[in-house]
Protein backbone atom coordinates (compact mmCIF):
# COMPACT_ATOMS: atom_id res chain seq x y z
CA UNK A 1 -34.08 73.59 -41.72
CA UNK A 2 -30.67 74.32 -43.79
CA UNK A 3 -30.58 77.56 -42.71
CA UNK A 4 -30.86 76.50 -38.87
CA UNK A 5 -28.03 73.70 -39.41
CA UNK A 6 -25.87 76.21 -41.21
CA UNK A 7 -26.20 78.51 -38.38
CA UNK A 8 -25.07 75.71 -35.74
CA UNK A 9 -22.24 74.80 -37.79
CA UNK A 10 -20.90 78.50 -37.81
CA UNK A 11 -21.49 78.68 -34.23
CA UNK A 12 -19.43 75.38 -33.81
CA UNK A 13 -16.49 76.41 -36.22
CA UNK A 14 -16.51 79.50 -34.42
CA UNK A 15 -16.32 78.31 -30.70
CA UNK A 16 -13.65 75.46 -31.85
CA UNK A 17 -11.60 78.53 -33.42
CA UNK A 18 -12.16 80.25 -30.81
CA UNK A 19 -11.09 77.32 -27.75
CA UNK A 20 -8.26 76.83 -30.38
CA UNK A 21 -6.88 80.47 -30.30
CA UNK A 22 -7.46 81.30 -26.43
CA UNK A 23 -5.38 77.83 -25.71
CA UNK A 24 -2.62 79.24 -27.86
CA UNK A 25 -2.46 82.61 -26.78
CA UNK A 26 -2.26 80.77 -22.75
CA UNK A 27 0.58 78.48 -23.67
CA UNK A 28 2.53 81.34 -25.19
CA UNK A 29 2.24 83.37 -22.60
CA UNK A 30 3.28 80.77 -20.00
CA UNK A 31 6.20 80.44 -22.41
CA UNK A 32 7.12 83.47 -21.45
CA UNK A 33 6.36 83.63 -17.96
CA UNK A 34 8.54 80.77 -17.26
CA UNK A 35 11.62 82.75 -19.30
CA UNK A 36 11.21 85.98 -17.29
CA UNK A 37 10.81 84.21 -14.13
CA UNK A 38 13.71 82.26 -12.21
CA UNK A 39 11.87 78.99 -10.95
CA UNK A 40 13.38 79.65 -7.22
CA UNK A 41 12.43 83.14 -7.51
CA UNK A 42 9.43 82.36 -4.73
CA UNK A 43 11.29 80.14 -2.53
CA UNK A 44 11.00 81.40 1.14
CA UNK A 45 14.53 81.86 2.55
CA UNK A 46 15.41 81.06 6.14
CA UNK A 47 15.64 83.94 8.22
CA UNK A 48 18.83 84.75 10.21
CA UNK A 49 19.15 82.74 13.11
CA UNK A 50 20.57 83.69 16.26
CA UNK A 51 24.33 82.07 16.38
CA UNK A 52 24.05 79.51 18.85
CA UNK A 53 25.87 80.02 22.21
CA UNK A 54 28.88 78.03 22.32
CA UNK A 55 29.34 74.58 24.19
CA UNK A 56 31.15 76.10 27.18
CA UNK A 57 28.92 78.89 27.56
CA UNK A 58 25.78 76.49 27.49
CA UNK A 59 26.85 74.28 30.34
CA UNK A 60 27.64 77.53 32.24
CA UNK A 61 23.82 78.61 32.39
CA UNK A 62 22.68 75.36 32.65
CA UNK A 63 25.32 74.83 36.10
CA UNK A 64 24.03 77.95 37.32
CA UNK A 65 20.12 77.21 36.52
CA UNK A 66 21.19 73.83 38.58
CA UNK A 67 22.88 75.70 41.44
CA UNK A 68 19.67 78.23 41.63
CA UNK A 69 17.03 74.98 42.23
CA UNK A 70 19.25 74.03 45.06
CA UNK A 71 19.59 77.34 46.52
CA UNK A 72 15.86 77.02 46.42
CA UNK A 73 15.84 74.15 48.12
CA UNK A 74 14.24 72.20 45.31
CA UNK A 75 17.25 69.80 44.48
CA UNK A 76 19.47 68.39 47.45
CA UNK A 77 23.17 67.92 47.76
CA UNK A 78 22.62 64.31 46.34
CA UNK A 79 20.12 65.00 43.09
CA UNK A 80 22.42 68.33 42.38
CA UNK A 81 25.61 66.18 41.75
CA UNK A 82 23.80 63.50 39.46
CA UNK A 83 22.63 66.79 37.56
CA UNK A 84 26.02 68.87 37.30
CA UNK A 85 27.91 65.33 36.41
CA UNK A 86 25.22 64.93 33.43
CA UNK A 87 26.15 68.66 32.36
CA UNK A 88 30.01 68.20 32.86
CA UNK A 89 29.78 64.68 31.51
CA UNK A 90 27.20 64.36 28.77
């Protein structure tokens, strides 16, 4: 029976030494990892966006969108100048 205990209590000592070690080693290492790497170093950046059109160039398209449902006949004269004095008049 000694000779079986002594045997578990080496295993033990060597699995704590072991856990002890491999712990080490990780926390050093992540040491490092955070000294070599910049902490924004995987932030996504926002791609280029297309410059928005200006103000007057906006209501332009938008005026001539409006004047192309009436030509359509899908706005009348009445409907088209509530809609162009919302553009002009926001």
């Amino acid at each position: 029976m000694p000779g079986l205990l002594r045997g578990i209590a080496r295993t033990a000592v060597i699995a704590g030494t072991a856990t002890a070690v491999s712990n080490r080693v990780s926390r050093r290492q992540a040491g490092r990892w955070a000294r070599q790497e910049p902490e924004d170093q995987y932030v996504d950046e926002p791609a280029e966006a297309e410059p928005e059109p200006d103000p007057t160039s906006k209501k332009l398209d938008q005026l001539r969108q409006l004047g192309e449902l009436k030509a359509q006949g899908l706005l009348d004269a009445t409907e088209f100048e509530v809609e162009k004095a919302k553009i002009l008049n926001p």
